[in-house]
C-alpha atoms as a PDB file:
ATOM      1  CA  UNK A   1     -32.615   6.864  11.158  1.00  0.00           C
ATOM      2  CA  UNK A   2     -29.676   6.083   9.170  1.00  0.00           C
ATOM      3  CA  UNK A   3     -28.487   2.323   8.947  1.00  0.00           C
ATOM      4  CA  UNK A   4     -26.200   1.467  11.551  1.00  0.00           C
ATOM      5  CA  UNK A   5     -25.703  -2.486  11.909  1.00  0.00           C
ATOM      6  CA  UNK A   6     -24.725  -4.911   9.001  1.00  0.00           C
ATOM      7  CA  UNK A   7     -23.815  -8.350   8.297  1.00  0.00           C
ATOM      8  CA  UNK A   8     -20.328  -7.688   6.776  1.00  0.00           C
ATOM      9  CA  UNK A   9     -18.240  -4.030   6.774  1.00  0.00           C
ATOM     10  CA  UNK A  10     -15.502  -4.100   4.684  1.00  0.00           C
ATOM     11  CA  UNK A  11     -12.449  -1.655   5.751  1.00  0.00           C
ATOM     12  CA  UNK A  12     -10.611  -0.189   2.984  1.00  0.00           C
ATOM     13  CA  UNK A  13     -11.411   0.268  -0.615  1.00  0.00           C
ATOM     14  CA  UNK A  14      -7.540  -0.993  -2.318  1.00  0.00           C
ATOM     15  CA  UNK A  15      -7.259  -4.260  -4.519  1.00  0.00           C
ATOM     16  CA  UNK A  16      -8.707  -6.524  -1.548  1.00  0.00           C
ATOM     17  CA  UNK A  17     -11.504  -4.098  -0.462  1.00  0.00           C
ATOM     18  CA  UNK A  18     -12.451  -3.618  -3.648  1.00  0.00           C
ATOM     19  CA  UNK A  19     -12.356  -7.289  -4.443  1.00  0.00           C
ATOM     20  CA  UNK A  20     -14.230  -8.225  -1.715  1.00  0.00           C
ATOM     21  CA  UNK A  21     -17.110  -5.534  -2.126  1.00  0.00           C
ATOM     22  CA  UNK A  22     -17.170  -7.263  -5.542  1.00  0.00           C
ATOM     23  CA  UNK A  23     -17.770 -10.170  -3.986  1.00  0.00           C
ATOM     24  CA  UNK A  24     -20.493  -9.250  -1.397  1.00  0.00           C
ATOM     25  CA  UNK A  25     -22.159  -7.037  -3.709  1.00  0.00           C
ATOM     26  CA  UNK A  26     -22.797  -9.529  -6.368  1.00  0.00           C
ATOM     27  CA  UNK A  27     -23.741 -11.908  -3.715  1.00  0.00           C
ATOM     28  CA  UNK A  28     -26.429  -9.551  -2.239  1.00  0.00           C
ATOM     29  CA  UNK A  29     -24.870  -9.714   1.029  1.00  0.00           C
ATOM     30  CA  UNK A  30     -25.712  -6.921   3.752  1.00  0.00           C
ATOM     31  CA  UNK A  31     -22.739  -4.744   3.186  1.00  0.00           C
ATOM     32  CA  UNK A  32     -20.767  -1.502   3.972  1.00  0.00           C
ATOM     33  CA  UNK A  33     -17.268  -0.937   2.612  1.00  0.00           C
ATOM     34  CA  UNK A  34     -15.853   2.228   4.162  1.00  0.00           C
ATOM     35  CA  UNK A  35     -12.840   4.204   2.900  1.00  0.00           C
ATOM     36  CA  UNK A  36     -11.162   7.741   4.577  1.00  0.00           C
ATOM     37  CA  UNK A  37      -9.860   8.571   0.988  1.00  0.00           C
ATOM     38  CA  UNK A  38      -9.631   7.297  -2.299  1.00  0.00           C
ATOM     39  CA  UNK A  39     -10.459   3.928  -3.936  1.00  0.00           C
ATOM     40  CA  UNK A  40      -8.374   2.342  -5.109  1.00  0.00           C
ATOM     41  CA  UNK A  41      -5.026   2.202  -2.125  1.00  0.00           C
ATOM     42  CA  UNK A  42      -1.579   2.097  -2.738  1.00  0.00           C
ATOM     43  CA  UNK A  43      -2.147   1.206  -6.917  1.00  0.00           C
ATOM     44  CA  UNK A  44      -2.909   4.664  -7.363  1.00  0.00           C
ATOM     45  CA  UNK A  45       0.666   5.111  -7.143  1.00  0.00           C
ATOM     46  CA  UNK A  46       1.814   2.801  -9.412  1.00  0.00           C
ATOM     47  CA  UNK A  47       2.391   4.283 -12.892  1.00  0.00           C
ATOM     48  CA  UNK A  48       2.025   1.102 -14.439  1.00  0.00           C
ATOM     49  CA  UNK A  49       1.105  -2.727 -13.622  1.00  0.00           C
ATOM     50  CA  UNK A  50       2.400  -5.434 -16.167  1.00  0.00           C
ATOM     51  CA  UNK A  51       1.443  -8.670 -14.483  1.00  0.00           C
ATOM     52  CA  UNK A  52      -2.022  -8.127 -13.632  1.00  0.00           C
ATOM     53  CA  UNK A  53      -3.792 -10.810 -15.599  1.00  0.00           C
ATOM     54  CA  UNK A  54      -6.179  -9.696 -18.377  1.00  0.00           C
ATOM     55  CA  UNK A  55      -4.507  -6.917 -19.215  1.00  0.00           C
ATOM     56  CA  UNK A  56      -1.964  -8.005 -21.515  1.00  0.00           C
ATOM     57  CA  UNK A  57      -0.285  -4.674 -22.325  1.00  0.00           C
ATOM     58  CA  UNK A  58      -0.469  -3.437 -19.318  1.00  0.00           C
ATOM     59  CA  UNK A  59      -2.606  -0.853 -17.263  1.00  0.00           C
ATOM     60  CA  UNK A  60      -2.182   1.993 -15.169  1.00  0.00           C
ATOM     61  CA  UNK A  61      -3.044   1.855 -11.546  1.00  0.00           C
ATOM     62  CA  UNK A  62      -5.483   4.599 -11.767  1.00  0.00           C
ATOM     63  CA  UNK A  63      -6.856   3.103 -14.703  1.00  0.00           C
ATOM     64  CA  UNK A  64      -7.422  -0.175 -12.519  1.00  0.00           C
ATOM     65  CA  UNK A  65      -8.263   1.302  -9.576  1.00  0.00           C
ATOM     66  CA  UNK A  66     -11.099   2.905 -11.700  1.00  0.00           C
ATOM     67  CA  UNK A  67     -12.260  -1.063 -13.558  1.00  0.00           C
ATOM     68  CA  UNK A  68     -12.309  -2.337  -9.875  1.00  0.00           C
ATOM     69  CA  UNK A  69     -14.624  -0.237  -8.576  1.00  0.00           C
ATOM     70  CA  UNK A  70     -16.969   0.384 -12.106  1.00  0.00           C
ATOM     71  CA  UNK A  71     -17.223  -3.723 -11.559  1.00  0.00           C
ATOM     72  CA  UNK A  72     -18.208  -3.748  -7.784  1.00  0.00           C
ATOM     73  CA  UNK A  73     -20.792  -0.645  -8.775  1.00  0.00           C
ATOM     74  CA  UNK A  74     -22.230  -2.709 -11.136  1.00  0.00           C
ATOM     75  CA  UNK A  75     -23.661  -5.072  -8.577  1.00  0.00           C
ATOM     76  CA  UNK A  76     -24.367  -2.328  -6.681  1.00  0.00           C
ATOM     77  CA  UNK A  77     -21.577  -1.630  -3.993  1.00  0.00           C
ATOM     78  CA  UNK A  78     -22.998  -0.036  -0.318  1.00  0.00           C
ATOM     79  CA  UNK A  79     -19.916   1.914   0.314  1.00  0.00           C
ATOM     80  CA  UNK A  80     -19.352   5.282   2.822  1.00  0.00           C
ATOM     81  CA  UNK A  81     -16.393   7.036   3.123  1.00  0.00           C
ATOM     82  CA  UNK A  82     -15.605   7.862   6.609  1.00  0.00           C
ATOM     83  CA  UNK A  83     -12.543   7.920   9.164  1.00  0.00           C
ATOM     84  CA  UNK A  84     -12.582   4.492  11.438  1.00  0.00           C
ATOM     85  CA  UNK A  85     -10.785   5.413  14.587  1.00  0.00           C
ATOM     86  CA  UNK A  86     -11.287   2.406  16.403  1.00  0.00           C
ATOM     87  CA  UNK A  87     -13.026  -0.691  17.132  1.00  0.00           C
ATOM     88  CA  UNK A  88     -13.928  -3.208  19.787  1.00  0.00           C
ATOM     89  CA  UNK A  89     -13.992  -7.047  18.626  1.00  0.00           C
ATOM     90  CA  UNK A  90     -14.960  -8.611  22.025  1.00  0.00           C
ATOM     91  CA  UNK A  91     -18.206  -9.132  21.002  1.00  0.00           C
ATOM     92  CA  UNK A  92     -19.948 -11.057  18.840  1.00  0.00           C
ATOM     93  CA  UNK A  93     -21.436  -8.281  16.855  1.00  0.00           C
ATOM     94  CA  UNK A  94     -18.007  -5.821  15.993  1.00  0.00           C
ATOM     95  CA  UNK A  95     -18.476  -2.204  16.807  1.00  0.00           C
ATOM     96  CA  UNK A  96     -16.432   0.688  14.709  1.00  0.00           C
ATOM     97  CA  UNK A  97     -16.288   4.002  16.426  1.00  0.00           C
ATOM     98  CA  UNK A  98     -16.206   7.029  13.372  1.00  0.00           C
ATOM     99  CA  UNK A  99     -14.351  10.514  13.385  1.00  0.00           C
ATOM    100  CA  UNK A 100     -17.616  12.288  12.269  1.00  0.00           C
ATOM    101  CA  UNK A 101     -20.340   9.971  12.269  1.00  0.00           C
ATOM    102  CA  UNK A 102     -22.231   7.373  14.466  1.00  0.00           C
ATOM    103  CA  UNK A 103     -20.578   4.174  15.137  1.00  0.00           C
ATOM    104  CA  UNK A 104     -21.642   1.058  12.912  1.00  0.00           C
ATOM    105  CA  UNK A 105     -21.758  -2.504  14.081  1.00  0.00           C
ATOM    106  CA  UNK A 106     -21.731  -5.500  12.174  1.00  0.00           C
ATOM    107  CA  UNK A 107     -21.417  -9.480  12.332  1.00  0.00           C
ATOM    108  CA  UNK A 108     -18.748 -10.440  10.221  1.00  0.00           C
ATOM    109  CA  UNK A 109     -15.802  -7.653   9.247  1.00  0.00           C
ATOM    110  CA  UNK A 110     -12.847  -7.715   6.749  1.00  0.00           C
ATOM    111  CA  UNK A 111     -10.086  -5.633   7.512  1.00  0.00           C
ATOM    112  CA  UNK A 112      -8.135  -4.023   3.961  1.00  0.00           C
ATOM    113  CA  UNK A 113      -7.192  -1.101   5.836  1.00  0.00           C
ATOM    114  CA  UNK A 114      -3.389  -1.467   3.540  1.00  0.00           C
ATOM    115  CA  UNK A 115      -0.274  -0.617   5.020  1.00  0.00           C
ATOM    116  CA  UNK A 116       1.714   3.212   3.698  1.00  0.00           C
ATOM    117  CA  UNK A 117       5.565   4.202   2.392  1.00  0.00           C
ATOM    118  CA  UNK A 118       8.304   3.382   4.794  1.00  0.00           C
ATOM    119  CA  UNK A 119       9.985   6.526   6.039  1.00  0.00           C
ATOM    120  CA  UNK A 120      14.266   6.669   5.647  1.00  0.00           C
ATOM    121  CA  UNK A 121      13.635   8.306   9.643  1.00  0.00           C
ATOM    122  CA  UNK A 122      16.858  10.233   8.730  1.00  0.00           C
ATOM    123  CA  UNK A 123      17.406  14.468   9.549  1.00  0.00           C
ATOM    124  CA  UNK A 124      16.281  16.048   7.165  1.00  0.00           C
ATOM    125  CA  UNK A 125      13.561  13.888   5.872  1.00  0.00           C
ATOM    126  CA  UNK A 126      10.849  15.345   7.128  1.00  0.00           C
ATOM    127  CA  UNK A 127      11.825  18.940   7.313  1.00  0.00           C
ATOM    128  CA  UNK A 128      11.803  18.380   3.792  1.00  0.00           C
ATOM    129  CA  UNK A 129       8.878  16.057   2.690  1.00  0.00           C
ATOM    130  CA  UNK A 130       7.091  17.555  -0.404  1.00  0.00           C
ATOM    131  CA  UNK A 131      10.333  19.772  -0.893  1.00  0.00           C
ATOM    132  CA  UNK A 132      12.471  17.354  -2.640  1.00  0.00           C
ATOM    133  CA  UNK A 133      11.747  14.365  -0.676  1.00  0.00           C
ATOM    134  CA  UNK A 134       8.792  11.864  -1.677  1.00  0.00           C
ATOM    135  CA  UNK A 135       7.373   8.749  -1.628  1.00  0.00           C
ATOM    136  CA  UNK A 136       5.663   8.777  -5.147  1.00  0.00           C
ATOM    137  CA  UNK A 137       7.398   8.642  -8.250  1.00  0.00           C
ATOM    138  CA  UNK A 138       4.325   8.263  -9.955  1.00  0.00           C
ATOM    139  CA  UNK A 139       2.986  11.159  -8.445  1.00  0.00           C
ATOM    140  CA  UNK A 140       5.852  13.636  -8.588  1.00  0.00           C
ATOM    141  CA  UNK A 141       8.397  12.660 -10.898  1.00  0.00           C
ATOM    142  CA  UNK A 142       7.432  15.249 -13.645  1.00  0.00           C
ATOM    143  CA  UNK A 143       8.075  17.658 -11.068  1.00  0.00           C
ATOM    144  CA  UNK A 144      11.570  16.459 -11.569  1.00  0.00           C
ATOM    145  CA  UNK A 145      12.487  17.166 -15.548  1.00  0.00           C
ATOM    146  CA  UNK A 146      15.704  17.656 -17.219  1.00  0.00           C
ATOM    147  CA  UNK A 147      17.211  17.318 -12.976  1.00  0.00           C
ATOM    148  CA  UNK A 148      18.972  14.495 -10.959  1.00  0.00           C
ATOM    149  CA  UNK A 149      17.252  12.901  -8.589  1.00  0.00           C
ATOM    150  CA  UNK A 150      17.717   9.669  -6.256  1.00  0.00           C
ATOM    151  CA  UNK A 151      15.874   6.685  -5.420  1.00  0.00           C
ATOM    152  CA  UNK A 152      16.683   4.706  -2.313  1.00  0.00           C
ATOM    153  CA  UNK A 153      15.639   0.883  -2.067  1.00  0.00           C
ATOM    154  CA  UNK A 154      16.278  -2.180  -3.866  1.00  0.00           C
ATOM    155  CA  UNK A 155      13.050  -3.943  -4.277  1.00  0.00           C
ATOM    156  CA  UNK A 156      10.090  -4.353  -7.361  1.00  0.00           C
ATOM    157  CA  UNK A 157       8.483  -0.786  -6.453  1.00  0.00           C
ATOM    158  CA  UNK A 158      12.030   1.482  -6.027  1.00  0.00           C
ATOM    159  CA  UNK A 159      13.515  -0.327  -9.301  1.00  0.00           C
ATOM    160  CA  UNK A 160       9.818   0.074 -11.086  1.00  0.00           C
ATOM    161  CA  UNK A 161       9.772   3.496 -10.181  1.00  0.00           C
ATOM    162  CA  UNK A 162      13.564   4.451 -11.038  1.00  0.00           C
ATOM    163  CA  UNK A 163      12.450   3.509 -14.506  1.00  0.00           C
ATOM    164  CA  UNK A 164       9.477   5.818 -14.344  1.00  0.00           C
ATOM    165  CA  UNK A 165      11.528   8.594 -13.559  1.00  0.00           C
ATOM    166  CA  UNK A 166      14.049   8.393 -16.313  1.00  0.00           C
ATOM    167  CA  UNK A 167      11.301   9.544 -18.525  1.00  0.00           C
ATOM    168  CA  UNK A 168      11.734  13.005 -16.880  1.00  0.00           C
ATOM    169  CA  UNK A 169      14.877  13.260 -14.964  1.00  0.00           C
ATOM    170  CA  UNK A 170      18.008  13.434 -16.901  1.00  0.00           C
ATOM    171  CA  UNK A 171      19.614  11.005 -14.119  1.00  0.00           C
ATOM    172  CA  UNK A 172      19.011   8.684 -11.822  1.00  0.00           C
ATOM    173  CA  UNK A 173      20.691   7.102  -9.009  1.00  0.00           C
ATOM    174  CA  UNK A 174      19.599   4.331  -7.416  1.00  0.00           C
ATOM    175  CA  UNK A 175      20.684   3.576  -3.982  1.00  0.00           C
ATOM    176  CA  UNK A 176      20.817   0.159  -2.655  1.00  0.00           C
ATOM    177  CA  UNK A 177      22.392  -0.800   1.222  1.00  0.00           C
ATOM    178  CA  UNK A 178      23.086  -4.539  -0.267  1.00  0.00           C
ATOM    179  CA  UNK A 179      25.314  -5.439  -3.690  1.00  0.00           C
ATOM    180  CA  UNK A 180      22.576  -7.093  -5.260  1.00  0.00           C
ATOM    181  CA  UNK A 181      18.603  -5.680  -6.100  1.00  0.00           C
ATOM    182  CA  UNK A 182      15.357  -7.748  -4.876  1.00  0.00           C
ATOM    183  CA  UNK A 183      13.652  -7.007  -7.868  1.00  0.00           C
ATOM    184  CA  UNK A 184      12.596  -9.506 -10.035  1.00  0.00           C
ATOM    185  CA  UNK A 185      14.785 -10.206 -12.535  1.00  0.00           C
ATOM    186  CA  UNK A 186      13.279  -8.670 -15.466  1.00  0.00           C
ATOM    187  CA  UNK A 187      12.811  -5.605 -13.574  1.00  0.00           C
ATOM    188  CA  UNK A 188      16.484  -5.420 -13.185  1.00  0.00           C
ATOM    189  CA  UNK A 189      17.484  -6.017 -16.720  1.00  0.00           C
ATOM    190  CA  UNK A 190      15.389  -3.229 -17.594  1.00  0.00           C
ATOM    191  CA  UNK A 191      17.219  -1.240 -15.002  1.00  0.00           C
ATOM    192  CA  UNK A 192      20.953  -2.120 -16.212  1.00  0.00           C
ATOM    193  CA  UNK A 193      19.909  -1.377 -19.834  1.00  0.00           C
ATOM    194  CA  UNK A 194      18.732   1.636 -18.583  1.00  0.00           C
ATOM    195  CA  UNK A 195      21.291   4.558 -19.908  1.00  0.00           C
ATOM    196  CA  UNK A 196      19.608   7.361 -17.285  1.00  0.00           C
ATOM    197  CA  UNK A 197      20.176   5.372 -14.062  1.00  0.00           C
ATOM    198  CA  UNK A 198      23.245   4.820 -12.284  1.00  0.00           C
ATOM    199  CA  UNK A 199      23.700   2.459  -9.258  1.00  0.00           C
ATOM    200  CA  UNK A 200      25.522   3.148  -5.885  1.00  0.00           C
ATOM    201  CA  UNK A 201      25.999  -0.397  -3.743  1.00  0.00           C
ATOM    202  CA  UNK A 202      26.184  -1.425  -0.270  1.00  0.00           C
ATOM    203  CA  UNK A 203      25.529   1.810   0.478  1.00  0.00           C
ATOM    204  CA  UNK A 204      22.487   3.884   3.264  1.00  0.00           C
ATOM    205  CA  UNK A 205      21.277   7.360   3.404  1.00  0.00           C
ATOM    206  CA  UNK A 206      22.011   9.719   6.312  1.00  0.00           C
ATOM    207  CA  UNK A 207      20.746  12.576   6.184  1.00  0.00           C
ATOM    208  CA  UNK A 208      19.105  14.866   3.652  1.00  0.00           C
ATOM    209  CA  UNK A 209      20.347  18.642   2.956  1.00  0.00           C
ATOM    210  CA  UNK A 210      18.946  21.913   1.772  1.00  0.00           C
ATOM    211  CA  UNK A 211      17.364  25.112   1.721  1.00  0.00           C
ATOM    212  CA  UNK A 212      14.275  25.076  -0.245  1.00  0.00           C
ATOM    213  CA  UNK A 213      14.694  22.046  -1.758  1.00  0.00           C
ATOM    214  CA  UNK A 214      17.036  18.584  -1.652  1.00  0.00           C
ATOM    215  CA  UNK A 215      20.327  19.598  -2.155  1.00  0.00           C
ATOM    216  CA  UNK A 216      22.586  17.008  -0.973  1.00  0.00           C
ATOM    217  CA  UNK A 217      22.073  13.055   0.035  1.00  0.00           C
ATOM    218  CA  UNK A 218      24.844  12.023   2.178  1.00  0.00           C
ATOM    219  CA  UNK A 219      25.933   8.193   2.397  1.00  0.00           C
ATOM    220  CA  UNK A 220      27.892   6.102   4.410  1.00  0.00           C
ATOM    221  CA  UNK A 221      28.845   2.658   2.943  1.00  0.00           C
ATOM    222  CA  UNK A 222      29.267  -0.506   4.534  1.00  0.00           C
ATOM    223  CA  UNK A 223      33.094  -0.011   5.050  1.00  0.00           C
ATOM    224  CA  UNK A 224      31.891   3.000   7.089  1.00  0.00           C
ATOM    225  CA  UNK A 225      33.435   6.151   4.098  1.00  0.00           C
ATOM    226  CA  UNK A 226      30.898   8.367   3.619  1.00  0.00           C
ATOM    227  CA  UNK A 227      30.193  10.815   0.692  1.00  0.00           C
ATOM    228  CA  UNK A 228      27.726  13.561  -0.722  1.00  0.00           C
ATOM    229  CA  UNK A 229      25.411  13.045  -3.718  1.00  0.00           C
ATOM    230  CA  UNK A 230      24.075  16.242  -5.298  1.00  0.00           C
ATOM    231  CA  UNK A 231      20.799  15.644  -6.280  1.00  0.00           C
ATOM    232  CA  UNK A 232      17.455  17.999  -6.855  1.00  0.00           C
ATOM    233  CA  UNK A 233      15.257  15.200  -5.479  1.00  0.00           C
ATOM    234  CA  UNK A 234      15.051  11.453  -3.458  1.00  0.00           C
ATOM    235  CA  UNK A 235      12.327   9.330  -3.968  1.00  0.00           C
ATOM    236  CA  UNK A 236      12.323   6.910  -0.931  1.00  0.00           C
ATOM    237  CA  UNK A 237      10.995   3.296  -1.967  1.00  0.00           C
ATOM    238  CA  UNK A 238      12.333   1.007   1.127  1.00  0.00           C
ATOM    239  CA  UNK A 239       9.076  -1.195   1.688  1.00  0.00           C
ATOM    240  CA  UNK A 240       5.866  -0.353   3.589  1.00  0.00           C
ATOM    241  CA  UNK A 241       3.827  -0.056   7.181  1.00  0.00           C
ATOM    242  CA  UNK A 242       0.953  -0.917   8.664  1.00  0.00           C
ATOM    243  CA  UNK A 243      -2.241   1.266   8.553  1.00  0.00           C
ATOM    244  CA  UNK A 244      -2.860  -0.153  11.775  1.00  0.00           C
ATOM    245  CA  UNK A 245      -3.538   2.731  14.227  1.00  0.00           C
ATOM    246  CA  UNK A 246      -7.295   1.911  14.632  1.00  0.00           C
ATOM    247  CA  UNK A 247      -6.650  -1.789  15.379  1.00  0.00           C
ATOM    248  CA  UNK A 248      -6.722  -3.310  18.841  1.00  0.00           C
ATOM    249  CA  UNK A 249      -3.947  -5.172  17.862  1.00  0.00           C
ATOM    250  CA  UNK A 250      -3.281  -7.231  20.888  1.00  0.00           C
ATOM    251  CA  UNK A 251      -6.654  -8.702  20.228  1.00  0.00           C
ATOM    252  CA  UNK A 252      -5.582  -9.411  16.365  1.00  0.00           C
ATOM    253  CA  UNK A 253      -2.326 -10.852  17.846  1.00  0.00           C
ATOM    254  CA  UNK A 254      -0.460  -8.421  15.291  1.00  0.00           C
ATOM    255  CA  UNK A 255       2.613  -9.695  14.325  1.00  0.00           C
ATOM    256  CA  UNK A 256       6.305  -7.643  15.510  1.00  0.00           C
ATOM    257  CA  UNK A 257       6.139  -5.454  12.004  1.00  0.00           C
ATOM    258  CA  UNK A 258       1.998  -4.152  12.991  1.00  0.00           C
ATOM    259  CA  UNK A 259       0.753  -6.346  10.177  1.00  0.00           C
ATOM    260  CA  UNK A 260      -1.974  -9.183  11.130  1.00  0.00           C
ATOM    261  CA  UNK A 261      -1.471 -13.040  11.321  1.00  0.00           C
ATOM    262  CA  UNK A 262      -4.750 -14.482   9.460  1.00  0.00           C
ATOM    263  CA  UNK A 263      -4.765 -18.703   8.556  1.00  0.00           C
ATOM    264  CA  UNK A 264      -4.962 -19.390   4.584  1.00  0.00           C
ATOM    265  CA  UNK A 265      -8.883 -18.172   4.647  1.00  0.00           C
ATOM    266  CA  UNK A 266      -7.755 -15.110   5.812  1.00  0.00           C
ATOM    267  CA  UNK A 267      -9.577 -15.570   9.546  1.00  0.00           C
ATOM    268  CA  UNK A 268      -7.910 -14.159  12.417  1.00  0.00           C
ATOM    269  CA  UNK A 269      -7.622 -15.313  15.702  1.00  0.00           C
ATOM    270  CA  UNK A 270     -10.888 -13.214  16.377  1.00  0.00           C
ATOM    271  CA  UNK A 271     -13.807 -15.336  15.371  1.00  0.00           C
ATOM    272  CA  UNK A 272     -15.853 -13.042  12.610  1.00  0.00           C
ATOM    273  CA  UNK A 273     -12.913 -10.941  11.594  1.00  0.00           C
ATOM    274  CA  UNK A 274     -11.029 -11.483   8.529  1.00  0.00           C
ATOM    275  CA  UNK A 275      -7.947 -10.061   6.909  1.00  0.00           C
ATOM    276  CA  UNK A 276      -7.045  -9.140   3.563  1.00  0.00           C
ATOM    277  CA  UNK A 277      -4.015  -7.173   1.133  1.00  0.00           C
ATOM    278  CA  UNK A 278      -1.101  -5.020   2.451  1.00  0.00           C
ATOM    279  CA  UNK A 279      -2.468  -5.511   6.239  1.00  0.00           C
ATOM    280  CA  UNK A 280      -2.018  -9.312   6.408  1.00  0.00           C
ATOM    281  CA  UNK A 281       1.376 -10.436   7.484  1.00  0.00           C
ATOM    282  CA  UNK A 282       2.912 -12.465   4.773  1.00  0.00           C
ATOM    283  CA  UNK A 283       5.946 -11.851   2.511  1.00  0.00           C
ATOM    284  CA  UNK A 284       4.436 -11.110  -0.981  1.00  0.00           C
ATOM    285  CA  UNK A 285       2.484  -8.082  -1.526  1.00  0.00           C
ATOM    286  CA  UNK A 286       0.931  -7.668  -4.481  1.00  0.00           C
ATOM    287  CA  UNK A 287      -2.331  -6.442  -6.393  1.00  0.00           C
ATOM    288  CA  UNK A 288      -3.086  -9.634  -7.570  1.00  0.00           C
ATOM    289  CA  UNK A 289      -2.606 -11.909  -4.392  1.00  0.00           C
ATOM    290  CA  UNK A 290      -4.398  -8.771  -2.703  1.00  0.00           C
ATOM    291  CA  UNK A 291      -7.527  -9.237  -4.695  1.00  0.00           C
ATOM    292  CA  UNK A 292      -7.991 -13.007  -4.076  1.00  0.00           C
ATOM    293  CA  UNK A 293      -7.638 -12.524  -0.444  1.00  0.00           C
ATOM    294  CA  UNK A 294     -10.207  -9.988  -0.625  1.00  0.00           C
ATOM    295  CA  UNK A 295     -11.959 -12.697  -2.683  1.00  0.00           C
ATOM    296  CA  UNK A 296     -11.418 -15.870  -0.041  1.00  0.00           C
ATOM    297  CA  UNK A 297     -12.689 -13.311   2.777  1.00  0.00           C
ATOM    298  CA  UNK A 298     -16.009 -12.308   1.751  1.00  0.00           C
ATOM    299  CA  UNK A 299     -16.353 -16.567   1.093  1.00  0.00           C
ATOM    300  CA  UNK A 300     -15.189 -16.985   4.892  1.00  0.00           C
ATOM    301  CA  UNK A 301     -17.351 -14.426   6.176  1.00  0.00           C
ATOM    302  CA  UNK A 302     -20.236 -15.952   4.368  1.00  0.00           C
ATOM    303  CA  UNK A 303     -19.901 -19.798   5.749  1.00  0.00           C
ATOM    304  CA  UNK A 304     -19.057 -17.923   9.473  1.00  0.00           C
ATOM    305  CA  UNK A 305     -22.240 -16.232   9.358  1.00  0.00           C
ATOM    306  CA  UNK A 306     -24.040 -19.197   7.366  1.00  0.00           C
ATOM    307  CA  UNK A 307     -22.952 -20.438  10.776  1.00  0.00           C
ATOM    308  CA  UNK A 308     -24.225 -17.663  13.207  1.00  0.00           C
ATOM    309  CA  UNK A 309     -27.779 -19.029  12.094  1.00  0.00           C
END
C-alpha cells in the first residue's frame, strides 16, 4: 500500500514550497510536497528577476524556478503532484482529501498554496480572456508584435511587465486609476525613459470591446469623462488573490482579502499548521521574502513536532 501519513506535507511547489522542501529534504525529514501544476508558482511568469540575490545579472523566472527545484532534488525531494480539495485541521494529525487519489494525513503541514492574477471583473473581460485579454505578459506578449496593446495597474509587476512588452509591441499604454505609480522607483525611471510606453492617469477600465479580439478599452477618469482606447490587446496587472478554495478558512482565521494571518514563524492560529509566500497576509510579496518564509516554516514545524515527542 502506498504511503499515506507523514510528518510534514508541504502545499505548493512556488518560491516558499520549494524553499521549504529544500529545507526538509536536506534535513531528512518525513516529507511530501504536493503541487496540481507546475513548480515553480507565479515566477514562471516573470520574464525576468533583478533582485534575487546571487544572481547578479539577473535570471529568468523559469530559469529559477528550474535552480530551486534541481537544489531541493539534490537532497532528494518526496514530492506528488495532485489536486488538494480540502482539508480538516481539527485534529492533531491534518487530513487532505485529493481529487484523484487517497487522502494523506500528516503531523505538521505548511501551506504555499500562492495566491493568482486579480481579475478587472469588467464586461467584456471574460468573454474575451485569451482573445486579447491576459494576465501574462511574459507569457503572451510576443503574441502582440509590431501592435498596441494596454496594461492596467500601477504596481512592480504591471510597470515590470509594460517594459517587457515594448520589446514586441510598437506601443504601450499604461493605465493607472491614481497620478502617481507604486513601483519602485527604479522601475519607474525605466518606465519614463521608456520611448514605447505612454501613460494615462487617474484613470479605470470599464469595459472591454470586440469581435475576435480586443478592440477597444473604454475609461472613465476620476472627474467622471470617459473615452475609448484602441488597442489590439490589455494585459491586466492590478495585484493578486488567494488560492484559498481548499482552506477551511474560518479555522485559519483568514484575513478579509482570503489570505492567512500567521505570527513572524509563520504558525497559524492552528497548532501544527504553518504558512508561507503569496498565501500569508502581509503587504510585501516577493520571491525572496517568499523563500525565507518557506525557510522559517520547515524550522517551526521541526521544534512543533520536536515537541509532539
Amino acid at each position: 500500500m502506498a504511503k499515506t501519513h507523514y510528518k510534514l506535507i508541504i502545499l505548493g511547489a512556488g518560491p516558499a514550497g520549494l524553499t521549504a522542501g529544500l529545507y526538509a529534504a536536506r534535513a531528512k525529514m518525513d516529507h511530501l510536497l504536493i503541487e496540481k501544476g507546475a513548480e515553480g508558482g507565479q515566477i514562471l511568469l516573470t520574464d525576468w528577476i533583478d533582485n534575487y540575490p546571487g544572481f547578479p545579472d539577473g535570471i529568468s523566472g523559469f530559469d529559477l524556478a528550474e535552480k530551486m527545484l534541481a537544489q531541493a532534488n539534490r537532497f532528494e525531494l518526496n514530492s506528488l503532484f495532485g489536486n488538494v480539495v480540502s482539508m480538516d485541521l481539527t485534529e492533531p494529525v491534518k487530513r487532505l482529501e485529493l481529487e484523484d487519489s487517497d487522502p494523506l494525513t500528516c503531523n505538521t503541514l505548511i501551506i504555499c498554496s500562492g495566491a493568482h492574477p486579480r481579475p478587472l471583473g469588467i464586461p467584456g473581460e471574460k468573454e474575451l480572456a485569451g482573445k486579447g485579454v491576459s494576465y501574462c505578459a511574459t507569457c503572451d506578449a510576443p503574441f502582440y508584435r509590431n501592435m498596441h496593446v494596454a496594461v492596467v495597474g500601477g504596481g512592480n509587476t504591471a510597470v515590470q511587465e509594460a517594459i517587457h512588452l515594448t520589446k514586441f509591441a510598437d506601443k504601450v499604454t499604461l493605465i493607472h486609476r491614481r497620478d502617481e505609480l507604486r513601483a519602485t522607483k527604479i522601475l519607474q525611471e525605466k518606465a519614463f525613459a521608456n520611448p514605447n510606453i505612454d501613460f494615462i492617469w487617474n484613470s479605470n477600465a470599464t469595459k472591454i470591446q470586440g469581435t475576435e479580439g480586443v478592440e477597444e478599452l473604454h475609461l472613465k477618469n476620476n472627474d467622471g469623462k470617459e473615452s475609448v482606447l484602441k488597442i489590439d490587446g490589455v494585459f491586466v496587472l492590478i495585484g493578486v488573490l488567494p488560492n484559498n478554495e481548499m482552506l477551511p478558512l474560518d479555522i485559519l482565521k483568514a484575513d478579509a482579502g482570503g489570505f492567512i494571518p500567521t505570527d513572524l514563524e509563520t504558525r497559524t492560529v492552528v497548532p501544527g499548521v504553518l504558512a508561507a509566500g503569496d498565501i500569508r497576509s502581509k503587504e510585501v510579496r516577493q520571491v525572496i521574502n517568499a523563500a525565507g518564509e518557506g525557510a522559517t516554516a520547515v524550522l517551526a514545524a521541526e521544534t512543533y513536532l520536536t515537541n509532539l515527542s
